[in-house]
C-alpha atoms as a PDB file:
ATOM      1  CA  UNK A   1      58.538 142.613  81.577  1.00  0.00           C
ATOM      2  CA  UNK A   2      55.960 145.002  83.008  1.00  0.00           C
ATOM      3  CA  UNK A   3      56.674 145.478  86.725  1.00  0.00           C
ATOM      4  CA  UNK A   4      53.319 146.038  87.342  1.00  0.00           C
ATOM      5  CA  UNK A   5      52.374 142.273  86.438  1.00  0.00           C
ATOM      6  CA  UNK A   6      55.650 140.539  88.161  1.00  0.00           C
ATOM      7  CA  UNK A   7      54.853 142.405  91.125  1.00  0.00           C
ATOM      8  CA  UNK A   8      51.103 141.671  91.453  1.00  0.00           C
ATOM      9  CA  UNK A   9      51.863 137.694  90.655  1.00  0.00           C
ATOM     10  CA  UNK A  10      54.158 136.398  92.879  1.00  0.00           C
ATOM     11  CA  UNK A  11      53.860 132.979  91.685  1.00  0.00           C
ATOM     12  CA  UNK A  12      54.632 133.430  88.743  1.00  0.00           C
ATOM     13  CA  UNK A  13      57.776 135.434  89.570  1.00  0.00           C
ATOM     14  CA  UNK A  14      60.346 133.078  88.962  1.00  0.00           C
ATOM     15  CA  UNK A  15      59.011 132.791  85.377  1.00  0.00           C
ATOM     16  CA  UNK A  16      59.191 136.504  84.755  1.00  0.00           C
ATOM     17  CA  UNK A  17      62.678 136.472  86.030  1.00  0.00           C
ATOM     18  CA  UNK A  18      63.967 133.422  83.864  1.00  0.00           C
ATOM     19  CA  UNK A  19      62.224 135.171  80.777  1.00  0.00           C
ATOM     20  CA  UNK A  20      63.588 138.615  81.631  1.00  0.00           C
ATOM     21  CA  UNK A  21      67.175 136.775  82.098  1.00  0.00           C
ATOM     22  CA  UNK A  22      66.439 134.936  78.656  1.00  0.00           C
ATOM     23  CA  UNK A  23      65.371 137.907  76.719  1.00  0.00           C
ATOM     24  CA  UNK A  24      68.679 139.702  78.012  1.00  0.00           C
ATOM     25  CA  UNK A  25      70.511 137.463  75.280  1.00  0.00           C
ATOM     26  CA  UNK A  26      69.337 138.611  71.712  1.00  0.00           C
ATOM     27  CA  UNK A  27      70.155 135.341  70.071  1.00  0.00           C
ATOM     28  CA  UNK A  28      68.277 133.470  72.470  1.00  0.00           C
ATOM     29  CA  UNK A  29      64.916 135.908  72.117  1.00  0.00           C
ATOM     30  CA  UNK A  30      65.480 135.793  68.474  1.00  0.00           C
ATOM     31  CA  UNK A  31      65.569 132.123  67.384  1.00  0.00           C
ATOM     32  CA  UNK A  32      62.838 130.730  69.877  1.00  0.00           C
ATOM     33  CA  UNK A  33      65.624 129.633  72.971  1.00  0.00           C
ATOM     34  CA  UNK A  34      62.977 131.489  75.388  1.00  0.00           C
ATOM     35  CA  UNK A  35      59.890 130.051  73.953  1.00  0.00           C
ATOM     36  CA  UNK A  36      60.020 127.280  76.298  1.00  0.00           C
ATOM     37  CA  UNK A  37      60.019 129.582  79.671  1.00  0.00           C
ATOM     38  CA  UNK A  38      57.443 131.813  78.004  1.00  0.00           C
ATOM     39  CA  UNK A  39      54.936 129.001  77.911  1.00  0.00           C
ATOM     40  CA  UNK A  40      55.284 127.948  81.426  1.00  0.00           C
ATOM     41  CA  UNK A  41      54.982 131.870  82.410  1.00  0.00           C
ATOM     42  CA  UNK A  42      51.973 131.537  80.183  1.00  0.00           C
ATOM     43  CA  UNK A  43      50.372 128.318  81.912  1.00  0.00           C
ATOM     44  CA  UNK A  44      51.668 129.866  85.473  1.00  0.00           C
ATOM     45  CA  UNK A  45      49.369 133.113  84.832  1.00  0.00           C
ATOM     46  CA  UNK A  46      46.146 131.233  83.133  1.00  0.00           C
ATOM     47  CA  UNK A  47      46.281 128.869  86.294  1.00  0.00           C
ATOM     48  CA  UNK A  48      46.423 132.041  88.518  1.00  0.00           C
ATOM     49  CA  UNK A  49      43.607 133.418  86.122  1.00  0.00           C
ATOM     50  CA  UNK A  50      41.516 130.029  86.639  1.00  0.00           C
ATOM     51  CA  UNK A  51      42.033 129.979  90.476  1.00  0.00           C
ATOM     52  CA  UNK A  52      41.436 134.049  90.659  1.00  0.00           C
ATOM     53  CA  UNK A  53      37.962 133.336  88.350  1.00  0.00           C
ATOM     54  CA  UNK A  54      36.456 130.327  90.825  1.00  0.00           C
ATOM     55  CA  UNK A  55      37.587 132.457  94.044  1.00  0.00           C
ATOM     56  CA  UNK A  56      35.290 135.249  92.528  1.00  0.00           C
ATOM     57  CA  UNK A  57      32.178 133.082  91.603  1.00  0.00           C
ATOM     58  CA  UNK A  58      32.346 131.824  94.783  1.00  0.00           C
ATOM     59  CA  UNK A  59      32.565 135.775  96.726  1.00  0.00           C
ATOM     60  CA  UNK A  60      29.740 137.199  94.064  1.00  0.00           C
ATOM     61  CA  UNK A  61      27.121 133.698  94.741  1.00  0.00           C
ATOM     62  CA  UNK A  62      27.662 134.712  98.704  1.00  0.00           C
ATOM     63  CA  UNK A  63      27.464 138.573  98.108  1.00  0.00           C
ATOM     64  CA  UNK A  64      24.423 138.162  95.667  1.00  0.00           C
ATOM     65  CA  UNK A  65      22.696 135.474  98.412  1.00  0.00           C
ATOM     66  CA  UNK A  66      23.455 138.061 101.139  1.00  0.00           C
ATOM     67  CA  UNK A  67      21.575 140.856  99.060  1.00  0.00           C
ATOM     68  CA  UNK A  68      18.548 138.356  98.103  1.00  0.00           C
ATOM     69  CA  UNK A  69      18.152 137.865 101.892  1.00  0.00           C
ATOM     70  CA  UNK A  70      18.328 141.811 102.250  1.00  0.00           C
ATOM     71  CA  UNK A  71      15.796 142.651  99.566  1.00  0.00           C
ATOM     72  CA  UNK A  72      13.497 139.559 101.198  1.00  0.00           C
ATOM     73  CA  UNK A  73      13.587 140.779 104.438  1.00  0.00           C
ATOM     74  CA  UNK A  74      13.260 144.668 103.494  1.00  0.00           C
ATOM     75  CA  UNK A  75       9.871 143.416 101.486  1.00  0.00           C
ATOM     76  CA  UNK A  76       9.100 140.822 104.225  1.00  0.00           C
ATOM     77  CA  UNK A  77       7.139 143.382 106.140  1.00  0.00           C
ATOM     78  CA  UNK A  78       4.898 144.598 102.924  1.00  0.00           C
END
């Protein structure tokens, strides 16, 4: 598994571990015995994707309100 993705999700770490374990047996990776962990890991990251997406609307509506009331109050005085 990339390091770089098992480091930055530490939820789903658990997941990359069982499917790193998994993968470590070649019969297992090769006939579908990790598919199972591999979808949870899967649902763990799109529910971290979901929750990361809504977390951002949120920060850009209060940025972008913050700069409207900038740009209003620059042109206020005009």
């Amino acid at each position: 598994m990339h390091p770089q993705s098992s480091d930055k999700r530490v939820v789903c770490r658990e997941f990359f571990q069982a499917l790193e374990t998994c993968h470590g047996s070649p019969w297992l990776k090769f006939t579908g015995g990790c598919n199972t962990i591999k979808i949870q890991l899967n649902k763990c990251l799109h529910g971290e994707s979901v929750k990361r997406a809504s977390r951002n609307r949120v920060e850009a509506k209060v940025r972008r309100e913050k700069s409207e009331k900038a740009w209003k109050d620059l042109h206020e005085d005009d």
